[in-house]
Protein backbone atom coordinates (compact mmCIF):
# COMPACT_ATOMS: atom_id res chain seq x y z
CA UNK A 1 0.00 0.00 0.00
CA UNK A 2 1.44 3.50 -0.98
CA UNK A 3 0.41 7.18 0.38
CA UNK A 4 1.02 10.33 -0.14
CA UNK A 5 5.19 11.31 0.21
CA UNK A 6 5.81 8.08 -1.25
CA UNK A 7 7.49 6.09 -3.91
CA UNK A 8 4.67 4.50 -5.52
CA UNK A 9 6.09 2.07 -8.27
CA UNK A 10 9.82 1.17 -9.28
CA UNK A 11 11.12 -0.36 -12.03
CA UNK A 12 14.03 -1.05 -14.88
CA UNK A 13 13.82 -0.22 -18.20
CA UNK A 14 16.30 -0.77 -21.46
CA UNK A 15 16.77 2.38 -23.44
CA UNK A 16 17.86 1.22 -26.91
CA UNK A 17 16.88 4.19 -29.65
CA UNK A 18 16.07 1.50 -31.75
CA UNK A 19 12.41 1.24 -29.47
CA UNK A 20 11.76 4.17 -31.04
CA UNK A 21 8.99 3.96 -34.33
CA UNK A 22 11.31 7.01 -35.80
CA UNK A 23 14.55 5.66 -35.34
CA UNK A 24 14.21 1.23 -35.20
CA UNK A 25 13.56 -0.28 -39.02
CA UNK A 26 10.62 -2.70 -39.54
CA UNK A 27 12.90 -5.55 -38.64
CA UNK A 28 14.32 -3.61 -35.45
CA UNK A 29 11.21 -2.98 -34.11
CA UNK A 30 10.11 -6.61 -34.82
CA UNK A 31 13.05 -8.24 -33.14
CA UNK A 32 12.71 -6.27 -29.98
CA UNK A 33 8.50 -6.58 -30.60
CA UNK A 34 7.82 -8.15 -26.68
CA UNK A 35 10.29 -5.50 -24.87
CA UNK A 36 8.26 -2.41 -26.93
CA UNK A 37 4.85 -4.26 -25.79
CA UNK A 38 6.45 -4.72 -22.11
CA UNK A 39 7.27 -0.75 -21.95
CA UNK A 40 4.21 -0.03 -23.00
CA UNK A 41 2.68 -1.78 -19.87
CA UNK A 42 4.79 -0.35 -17.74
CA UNK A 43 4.01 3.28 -18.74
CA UNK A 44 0.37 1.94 -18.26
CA UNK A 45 1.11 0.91 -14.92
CA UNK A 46 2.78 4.54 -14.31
CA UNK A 47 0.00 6.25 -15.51
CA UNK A 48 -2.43 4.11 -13.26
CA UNK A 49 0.18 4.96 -10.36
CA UNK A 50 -1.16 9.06 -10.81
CA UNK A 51 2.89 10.18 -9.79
CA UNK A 52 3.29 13.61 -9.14
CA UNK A 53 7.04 13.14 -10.67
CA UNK A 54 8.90 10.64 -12.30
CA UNK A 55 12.67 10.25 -11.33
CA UNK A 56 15.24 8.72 -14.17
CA UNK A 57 18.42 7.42 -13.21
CA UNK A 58 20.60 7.49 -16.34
CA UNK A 59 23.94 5.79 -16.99
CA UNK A 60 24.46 8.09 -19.82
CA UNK A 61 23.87 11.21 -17.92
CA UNK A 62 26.94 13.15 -16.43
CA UNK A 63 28.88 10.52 -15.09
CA UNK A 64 31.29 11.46 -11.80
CA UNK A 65 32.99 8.72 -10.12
CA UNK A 66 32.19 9.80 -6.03
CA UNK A 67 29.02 11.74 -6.68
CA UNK A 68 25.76 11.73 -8.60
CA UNK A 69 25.30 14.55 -11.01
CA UNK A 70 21.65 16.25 -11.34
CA UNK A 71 19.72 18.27 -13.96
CA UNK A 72 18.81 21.47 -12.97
CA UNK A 73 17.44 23.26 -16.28
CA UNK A 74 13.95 23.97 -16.28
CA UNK A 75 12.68 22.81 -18.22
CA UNK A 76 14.63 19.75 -19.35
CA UNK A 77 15.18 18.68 -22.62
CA UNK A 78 16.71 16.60 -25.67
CA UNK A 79 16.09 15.16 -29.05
CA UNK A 80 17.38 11.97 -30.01
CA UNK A 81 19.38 13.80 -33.22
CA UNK A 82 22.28 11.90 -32.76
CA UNK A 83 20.33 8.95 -33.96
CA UNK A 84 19.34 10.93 -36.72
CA UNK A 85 15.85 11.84 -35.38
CA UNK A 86 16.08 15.50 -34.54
CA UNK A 87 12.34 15.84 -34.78
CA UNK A 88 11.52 13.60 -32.02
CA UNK A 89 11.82 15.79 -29.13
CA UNK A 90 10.50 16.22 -25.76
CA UNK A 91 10.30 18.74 -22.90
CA UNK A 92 9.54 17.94 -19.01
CA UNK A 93 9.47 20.49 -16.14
CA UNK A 94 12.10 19.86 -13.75
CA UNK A 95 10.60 18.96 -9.92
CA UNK A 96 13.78 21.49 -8.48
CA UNK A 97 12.18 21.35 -5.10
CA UNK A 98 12.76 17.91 -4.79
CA UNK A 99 15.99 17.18 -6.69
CA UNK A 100 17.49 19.99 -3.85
CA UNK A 101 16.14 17.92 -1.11
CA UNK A 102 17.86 14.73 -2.94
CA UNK A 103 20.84 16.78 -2.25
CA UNK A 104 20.43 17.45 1.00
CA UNK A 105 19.51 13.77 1.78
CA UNK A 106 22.36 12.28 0.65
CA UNK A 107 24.83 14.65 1.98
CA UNK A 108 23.41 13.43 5.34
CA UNK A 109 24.14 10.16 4.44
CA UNK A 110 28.00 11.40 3.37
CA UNK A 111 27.22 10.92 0.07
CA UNK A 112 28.22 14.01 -2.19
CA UNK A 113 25.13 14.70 -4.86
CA UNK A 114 26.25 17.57 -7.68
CA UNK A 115 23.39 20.09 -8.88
CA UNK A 116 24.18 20.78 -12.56
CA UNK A 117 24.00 24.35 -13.30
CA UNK A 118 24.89 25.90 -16.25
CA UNK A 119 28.25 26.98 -14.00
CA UNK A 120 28.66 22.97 -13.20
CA UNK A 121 28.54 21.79 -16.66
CA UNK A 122 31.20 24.59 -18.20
CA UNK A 123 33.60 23.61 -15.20
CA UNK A 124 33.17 19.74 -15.97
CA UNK A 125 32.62 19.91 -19.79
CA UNK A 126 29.29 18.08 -19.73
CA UNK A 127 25.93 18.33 -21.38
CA UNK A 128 22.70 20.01 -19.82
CA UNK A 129 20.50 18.51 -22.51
CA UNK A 130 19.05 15.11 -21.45
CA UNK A 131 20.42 11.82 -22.87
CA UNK A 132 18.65 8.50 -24.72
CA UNK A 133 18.94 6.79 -21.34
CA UNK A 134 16.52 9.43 -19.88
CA UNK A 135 14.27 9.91 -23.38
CA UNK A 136 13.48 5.93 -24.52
CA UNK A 137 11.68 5.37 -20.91
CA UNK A 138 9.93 8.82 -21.35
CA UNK A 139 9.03 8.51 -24.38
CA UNK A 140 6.46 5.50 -23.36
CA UNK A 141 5.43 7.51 -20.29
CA UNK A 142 4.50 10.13 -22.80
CA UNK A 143 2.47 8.20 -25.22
CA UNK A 144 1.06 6.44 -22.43
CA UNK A 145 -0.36 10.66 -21.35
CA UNK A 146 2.29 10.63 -18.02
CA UNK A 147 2.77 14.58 -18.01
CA UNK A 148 4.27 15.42 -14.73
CA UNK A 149 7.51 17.01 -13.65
CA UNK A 150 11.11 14.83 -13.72
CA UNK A 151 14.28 14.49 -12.09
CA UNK A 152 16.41 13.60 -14.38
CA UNK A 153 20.45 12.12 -12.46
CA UNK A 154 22.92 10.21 -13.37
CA UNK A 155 24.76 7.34 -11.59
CA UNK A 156 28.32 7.23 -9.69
CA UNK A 157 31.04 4.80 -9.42
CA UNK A 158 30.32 4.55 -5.61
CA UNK A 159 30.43 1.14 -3.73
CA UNK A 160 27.14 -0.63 -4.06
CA UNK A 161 25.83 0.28 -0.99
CA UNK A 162 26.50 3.36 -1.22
CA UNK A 163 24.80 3.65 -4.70
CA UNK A 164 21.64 1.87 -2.36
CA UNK A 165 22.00 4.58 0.15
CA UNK A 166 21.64 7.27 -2.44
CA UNK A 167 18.29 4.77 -3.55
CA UNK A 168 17.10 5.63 0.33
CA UNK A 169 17.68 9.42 0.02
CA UNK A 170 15.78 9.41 -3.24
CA UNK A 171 12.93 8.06 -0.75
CA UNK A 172 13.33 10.50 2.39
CA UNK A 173 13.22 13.23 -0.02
CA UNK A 174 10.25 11.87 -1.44
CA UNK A 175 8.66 11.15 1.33
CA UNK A 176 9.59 14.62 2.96
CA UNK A 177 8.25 16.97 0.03
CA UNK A 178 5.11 14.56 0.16
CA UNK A 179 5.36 13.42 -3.12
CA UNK A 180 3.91 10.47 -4.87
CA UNK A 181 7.20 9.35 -6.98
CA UNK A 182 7.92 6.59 -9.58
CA UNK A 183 11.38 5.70 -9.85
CA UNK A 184 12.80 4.55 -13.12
CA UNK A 185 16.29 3.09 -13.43
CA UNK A 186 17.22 3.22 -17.02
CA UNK A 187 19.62 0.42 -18.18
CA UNK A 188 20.70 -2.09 -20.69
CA UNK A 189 21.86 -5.57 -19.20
CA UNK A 190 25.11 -7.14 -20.98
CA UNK A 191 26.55 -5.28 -24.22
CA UNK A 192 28.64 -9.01 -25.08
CA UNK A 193 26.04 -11.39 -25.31
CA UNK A 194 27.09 -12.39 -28.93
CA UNK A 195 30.19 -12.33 -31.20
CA UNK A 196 29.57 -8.79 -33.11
CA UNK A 197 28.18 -7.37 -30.12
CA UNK A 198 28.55 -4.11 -29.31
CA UNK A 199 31.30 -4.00 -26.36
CA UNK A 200 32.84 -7.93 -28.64
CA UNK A 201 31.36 -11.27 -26.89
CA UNK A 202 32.00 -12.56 -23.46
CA UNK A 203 30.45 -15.93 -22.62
CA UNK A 204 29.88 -14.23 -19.11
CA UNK A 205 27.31 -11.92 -20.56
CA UNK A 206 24.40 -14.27 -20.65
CA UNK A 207 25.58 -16.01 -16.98
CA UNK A 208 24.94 -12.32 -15.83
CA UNK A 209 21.55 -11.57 -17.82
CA UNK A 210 20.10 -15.27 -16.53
CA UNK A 211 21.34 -14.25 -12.86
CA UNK A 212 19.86 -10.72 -12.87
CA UNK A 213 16.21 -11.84 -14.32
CA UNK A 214 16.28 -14.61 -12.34
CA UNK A 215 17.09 -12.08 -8.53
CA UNK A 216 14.80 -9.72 -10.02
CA UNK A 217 11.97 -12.47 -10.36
CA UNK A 218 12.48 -13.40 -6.83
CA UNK A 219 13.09 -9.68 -5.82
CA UNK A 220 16.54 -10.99 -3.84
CA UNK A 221 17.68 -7.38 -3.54
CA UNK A 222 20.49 -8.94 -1.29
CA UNK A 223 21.57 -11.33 -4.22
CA UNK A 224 21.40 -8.47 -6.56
CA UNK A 225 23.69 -6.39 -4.37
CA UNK A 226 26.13 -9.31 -4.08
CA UNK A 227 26.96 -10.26 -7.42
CA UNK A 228 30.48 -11.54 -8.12
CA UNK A 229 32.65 -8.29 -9.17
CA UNK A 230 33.95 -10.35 -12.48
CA UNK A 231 30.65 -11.60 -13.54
CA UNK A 232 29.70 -7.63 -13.66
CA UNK A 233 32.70 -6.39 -14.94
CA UNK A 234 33.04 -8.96 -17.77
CA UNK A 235 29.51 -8.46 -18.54
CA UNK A 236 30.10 -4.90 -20.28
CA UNK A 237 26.38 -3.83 -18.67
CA UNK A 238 25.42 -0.60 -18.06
CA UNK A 239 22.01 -0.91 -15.83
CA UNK A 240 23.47 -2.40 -12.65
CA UNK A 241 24.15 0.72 -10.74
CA UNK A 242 21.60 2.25 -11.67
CA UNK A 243 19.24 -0.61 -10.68
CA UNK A 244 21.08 -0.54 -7.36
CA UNK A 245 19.82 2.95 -6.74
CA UNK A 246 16.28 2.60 -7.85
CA UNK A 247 16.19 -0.52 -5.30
CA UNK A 248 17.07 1.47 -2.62
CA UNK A 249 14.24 3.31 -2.45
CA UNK A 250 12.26 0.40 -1.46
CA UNK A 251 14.49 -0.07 1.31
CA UNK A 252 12.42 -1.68 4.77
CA UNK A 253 9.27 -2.15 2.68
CA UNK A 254 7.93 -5.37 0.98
CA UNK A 255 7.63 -5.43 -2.68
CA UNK A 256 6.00 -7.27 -5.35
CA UNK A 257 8.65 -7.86 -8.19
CA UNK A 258 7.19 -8.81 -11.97
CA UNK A 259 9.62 -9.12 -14.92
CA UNK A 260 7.88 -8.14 -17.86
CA UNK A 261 10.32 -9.13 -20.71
CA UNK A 262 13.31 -10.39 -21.43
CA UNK A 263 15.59 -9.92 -25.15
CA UNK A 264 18.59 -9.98 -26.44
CA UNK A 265 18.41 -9.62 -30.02
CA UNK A 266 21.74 -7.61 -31.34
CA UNK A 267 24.21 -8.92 -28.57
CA UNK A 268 22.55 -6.27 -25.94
CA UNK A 269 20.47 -7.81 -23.00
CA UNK A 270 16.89 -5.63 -22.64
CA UNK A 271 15.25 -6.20 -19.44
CA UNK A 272 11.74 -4.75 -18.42
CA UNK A 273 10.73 -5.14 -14.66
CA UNK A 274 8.48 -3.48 -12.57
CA UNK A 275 8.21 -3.58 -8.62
CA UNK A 276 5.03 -2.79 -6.33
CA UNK A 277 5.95 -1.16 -3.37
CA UNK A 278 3.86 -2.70 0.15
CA UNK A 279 4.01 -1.81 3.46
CA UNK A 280 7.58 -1.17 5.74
CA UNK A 281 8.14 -4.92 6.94
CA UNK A 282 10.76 -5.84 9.59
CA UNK A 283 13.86 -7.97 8.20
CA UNK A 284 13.47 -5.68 5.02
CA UNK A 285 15.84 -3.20 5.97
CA UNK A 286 18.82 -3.91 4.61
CA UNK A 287 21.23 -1.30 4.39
CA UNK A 288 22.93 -1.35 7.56
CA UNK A 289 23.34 -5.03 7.22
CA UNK A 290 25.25 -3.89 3.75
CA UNK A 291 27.52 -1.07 5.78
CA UNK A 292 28.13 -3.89 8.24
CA UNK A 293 29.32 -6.57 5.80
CA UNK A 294 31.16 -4.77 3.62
CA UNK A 295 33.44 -3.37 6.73
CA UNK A 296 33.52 -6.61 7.83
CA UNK A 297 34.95 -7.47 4.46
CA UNK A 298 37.37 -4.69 4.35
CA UNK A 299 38.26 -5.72 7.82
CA UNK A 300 39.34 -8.89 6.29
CA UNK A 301 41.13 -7.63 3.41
CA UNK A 302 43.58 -5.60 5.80
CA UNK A 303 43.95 -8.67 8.06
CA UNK A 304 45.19 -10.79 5.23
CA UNK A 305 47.79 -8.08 3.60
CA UNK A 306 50.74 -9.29 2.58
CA UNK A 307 53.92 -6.71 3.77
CA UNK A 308 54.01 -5.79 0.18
CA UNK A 309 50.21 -4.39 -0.21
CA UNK A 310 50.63 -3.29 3.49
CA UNK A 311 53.73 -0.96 2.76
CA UNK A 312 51.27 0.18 -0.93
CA UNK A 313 48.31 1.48 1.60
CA UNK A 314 50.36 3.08 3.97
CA UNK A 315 52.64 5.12 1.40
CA UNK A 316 49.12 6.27 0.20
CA UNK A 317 47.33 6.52 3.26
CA UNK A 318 50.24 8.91 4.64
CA UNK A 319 50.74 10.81 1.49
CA UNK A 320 47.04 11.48 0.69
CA UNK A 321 46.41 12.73 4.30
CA UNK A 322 49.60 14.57 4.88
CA UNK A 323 51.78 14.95 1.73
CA UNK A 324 54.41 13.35 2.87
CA UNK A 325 56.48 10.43 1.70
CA UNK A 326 57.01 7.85 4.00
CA UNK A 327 60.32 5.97 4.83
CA UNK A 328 61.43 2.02 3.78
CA UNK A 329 60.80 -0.38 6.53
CA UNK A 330 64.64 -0.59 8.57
CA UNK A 331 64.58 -4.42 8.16
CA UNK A 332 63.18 -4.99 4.97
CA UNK A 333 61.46 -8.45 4.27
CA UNK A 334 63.15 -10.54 1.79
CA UNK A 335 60.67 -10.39 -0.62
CA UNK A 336 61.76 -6.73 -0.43
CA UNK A 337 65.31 -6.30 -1.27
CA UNK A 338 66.69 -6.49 -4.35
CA UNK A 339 66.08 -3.99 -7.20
CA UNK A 340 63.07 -4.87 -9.47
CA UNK A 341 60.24 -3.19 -11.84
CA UNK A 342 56.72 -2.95 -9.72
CA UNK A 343 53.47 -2.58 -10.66
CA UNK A 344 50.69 -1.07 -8.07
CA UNK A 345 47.05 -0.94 -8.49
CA UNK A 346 44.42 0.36 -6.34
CA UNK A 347 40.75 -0.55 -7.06
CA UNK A 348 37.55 0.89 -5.52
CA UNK A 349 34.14 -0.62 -5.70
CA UNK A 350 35.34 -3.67 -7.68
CA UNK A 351 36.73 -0.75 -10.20
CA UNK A 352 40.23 0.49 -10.86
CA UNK A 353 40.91 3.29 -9.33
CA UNK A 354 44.70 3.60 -10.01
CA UNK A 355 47.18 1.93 -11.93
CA UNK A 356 51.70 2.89 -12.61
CA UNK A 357 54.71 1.02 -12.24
CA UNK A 358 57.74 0.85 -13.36
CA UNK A 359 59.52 -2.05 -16.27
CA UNK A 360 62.56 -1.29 -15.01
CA UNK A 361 63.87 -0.75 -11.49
CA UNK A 362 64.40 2.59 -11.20
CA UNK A 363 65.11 2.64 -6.82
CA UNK A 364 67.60 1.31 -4.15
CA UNK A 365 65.22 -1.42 -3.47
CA UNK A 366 61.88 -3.06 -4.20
CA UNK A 367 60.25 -1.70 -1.31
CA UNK A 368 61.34 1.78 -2.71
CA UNK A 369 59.90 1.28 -6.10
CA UNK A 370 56.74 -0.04 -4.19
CA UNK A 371 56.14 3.56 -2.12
CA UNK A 372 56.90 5.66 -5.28
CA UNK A 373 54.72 3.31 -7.77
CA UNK A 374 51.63 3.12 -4.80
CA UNK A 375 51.95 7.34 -4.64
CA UNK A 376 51.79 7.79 -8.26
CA UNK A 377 49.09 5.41 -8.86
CA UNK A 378 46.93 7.42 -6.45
CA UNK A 379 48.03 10.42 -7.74
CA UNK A 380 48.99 10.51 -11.01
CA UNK A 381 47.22 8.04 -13.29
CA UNK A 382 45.93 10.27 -15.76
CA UNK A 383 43.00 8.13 -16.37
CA UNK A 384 41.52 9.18 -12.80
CA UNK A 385 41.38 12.51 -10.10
CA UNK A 386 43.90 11.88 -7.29
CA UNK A 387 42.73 9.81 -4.41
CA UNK A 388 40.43 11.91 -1.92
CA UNK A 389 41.33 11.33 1.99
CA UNK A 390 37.54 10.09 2.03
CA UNK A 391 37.93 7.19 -0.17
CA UNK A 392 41.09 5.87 1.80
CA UNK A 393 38.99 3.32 3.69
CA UNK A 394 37.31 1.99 0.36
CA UNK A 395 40.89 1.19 -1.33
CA UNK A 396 41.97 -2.13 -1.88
CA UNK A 397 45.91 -2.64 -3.39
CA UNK A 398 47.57 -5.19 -5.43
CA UNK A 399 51.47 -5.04 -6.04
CA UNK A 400 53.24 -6.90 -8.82
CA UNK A 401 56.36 -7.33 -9.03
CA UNK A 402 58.01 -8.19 -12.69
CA UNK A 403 60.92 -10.43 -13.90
CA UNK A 404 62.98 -8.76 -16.20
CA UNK A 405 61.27 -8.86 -19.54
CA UNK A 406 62.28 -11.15 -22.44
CA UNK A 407 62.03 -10.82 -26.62
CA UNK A 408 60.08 -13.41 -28.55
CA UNK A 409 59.58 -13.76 -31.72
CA UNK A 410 55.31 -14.37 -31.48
CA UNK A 411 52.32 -13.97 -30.49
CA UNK A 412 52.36 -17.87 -30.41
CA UNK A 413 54.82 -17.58 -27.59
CA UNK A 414 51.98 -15.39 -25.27
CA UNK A 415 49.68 -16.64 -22.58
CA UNK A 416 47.61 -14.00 -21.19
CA UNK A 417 47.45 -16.09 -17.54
CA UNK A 418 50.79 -16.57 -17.22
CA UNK A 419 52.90 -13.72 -18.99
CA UNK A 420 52.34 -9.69 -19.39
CA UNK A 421 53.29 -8.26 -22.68
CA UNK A 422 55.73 -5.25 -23.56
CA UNK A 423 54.23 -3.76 -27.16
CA UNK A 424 56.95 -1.66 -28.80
CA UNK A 425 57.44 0.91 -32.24
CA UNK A 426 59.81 2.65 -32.08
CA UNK A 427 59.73 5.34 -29.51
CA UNK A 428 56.34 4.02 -28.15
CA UNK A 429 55.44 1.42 -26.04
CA UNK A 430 52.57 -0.43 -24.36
CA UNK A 431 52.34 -2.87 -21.52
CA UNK A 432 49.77 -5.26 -19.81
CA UNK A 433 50.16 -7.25 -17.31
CA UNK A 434 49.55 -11.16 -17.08
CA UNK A 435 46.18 -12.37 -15.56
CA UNK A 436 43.78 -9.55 -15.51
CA UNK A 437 39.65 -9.95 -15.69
CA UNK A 438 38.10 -11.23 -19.06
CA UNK A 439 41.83 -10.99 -20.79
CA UNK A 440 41.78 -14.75 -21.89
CA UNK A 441 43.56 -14.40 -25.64
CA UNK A 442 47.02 -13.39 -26.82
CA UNK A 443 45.25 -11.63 -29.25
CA UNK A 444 43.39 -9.52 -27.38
CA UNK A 445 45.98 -8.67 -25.07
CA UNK A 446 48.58 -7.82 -27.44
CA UNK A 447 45.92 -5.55 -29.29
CA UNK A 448 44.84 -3.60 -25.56
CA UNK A 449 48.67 -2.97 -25.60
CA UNK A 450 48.91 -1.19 -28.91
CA UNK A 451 46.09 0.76 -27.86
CA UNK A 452 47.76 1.77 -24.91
CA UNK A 453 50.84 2.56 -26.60
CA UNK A 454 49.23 4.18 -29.88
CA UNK A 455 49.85 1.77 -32.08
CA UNK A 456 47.40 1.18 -35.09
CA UNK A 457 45.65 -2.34 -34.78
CA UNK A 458 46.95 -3.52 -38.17
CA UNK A 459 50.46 -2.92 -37.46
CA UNK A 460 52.47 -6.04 -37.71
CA UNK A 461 56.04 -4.53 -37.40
CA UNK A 462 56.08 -4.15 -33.97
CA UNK A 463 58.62 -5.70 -31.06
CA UNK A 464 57.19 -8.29 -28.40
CA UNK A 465 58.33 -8.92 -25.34
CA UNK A 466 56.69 -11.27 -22.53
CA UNK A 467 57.72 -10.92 -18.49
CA UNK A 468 55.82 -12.45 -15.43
CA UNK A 469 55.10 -11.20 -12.06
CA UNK A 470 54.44 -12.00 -8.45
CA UNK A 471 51.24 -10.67 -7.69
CA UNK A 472 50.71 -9.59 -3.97
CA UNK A 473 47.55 -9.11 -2.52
């Protein structure tokens, strides 16, 4: 049962243009005929809900990694022109009341939430207008005669419960401007269900579609929020955070979970799923049970450091809080001395955070190279910001440590489990190491190591050279 100041229905939806009559072909909109038919019922289902705003949570919006970005034009808009359908076009008023109070919610919760002004989106080069992630759902709400304000936000790179804490401040907020809300979490499941797909074909991507439709038929939030960090990552999705938020704003409260459709036509996995919101219900709170396993986990993680990783964290810890560089332990371990290249990588939320090391020694000692790699990589990967002092306790650190590297003569003479490869032209170079997540072929490691170096794909005349490592965890 749902009241006023409440989120009255919650649900998933794909967001493939190709939905669209304007932009899908006959044999498009054929293909993906039960997930059109399924969105359709769900828009019918919003409309019967009578929401006073509808809240999208887009992957493709402005994406930050430690905060959730916001619309804050009014109204909000887009067009779907760059799928060559300029005329289709829609307008919302923006519900600025209560994307403010989402604000304010979550930065109770210590979770930072960014308002994007026009001032916001010049300093972070992003777009105001909304995105296809936002306009495919709302498009069926409109046809459907759903005419009420929007938020419009985009996910974060946040741990998972944090991302369902954010899901619970969607819900105070709602509940304290005494709205009636639907939340929408706009998503596609796996992008690599089939060779040709668009993110190439992992045999992981349908493991992860079955697993999601079959938590989301049972409604096994808990399942959902505990899904192996390899199975997501080598599924190439891009619905599961957003999911994650939209779930917790049912938070304490019994639900009533359908899955409306299923497809995966061109290699992309489109998911339709609706959930009923009931009354609060004890055992249905689940987020401090989250907060309390994951430090429990990260508890664990400390507890089994090797010296290596330990000596990684602390360099960081020390130089991210006070700038300062710390000192090699005065009786070094053995697997410490000597002179060697290192690799150290820092990962948060089951993503990489940082990554730099060295081929070559370039220190007094191992555990020298290990402080100045550990630094850099939380400072000066270009790929990332420098490591906040509020992220420390969400770091987790790896430390390889390489064998001088040798020449061969072959790809032939690769194995992506055992051996890291050393792409070189001339004055550039690219390197990956040995036994990373969904790198299974020689192939497709040597060509992630041209990329890296700036090597065309084609190019044949290039040097190869092969090294292992000791990994540390």
């Amino acid at each position: 049962m749902t009241k006023a100041g409440d989120v009255v229905l919650c649900a998933l939806a794909p967001h493939p243009p190709l939905l669209i009559p304007e932009i899908g072909s006959r044999h498009d909109l054929e293909a993906v005929r039960e997930t059109v038919d399924a969105m359709k019922r769900l828009a019918a289902m919003v409309r019967e809900a009578l929401p006073e705003v509808v809240v999208v949570i887009s992957p493709h919006s402005p994406l930050f990694e430690d905060a959730v970005a916001i619309h804050t034009d009014d109204p909000l808009s887009g067009d779907f022109s760059l799928f060559m359908a300029r005329e289709v076009k829609y307008s919302f008023d923006n519900d600025l009341d209560l994307a403010r109070e989402i604000v304010r919610q979550a930065g109770a919760m210590g979770i930072a939430a960014v308002l994007l002004d026009e001032h916001e989106r010049r300093a972070y080069h992003v777009e105001g207008r909304l995105d296809h992630g936002v306009l495919v759902p709302m498009h069926f709400m409109v046809e459907a005669g759903v005419r009420v304000p929007i938020v419009a936000m985009g996910m974060a790179l946040l741990p998972r419960e944090k991302l369902y804490m954010f899901g619970k401040a969607i819900a105070q907020a709602v509940k304290g401007l005494g709205r009636k809300a639907v939340v929408i979490a706009s998503g596609d499941m796996s992008h690599r269900l089939t060779r040709g797909a668009p993110a190439g074909y992992d045999p992981r991507g349908a493991d992860f579609d079955a697993r999601i439709v079959e938590l989301l038929r049972a409604g096994d939030v808990e399942g959902i929020l505990s899904l192996d960090n390899v199975l997501v990552e080598r599924a190439g999705e891009c619905g599961y955070r957003s999911l994650i938020m939209a779930l917790g704003t049912l938070d304490g409260r019994r639900f009533e979970p359908e899955v409306l459709s299923y497809q995966g036509p061109f290699g992309v996995g489109y998911a339709v799923a609706v959930f009923r919101p009931g009354e609060e219900a004890e055992g249905r709170a689940i987020l401090e049970r989250l907060i309390a396993r994951r430090r429990e986990t990260m508890l664990k993680t400390r507890e089994g450091e090797s010296p290596l990783v330990r000596l990684a964290r602390r360099a960081v810890e020390e130089y991210t809080r006070n700038r300062r560089v710390i000192d090699p332990p005065k009786d070094l371990p053995e697997e410490m001395k000597g002179r060697a290249g290192v690799f150290c990588s820092i990962k948060k939320a089951g993503q990489l955070r940082g990554c730099i090391g060295t081929i070559h020694p370039t220190t007094r000692s191992i555990a020298e190279e290990i402080i100045r790699n550990a630094i850099a990589a939380a400072t000066e990967d270009p790929r990332f910001m420098p490591v906040e002092p509020d992220e420390l306790d969400d770091l987790v650190y790896s430390v390889d440590v390489l064998t001088p590297a040798e020449r061969i003569s072959s790809i032939g003479e690769l194995d992506p489990k055992i051996y890291g490869v050393i792409v070189k032209k001339g004055a550039r170079s690219g390197l990956l190491l040995p036994d990373l997540e969904g790198i299974d072929d020689a192939l497709e490691q040597v060509a992630i190591a041209k990329r890296k170096a700036g090597i065309a794909p084609e190019e044949e005349d290039v040097e190869l050279f092969r090294f292992q490592v000791k990994r540390y965890t």
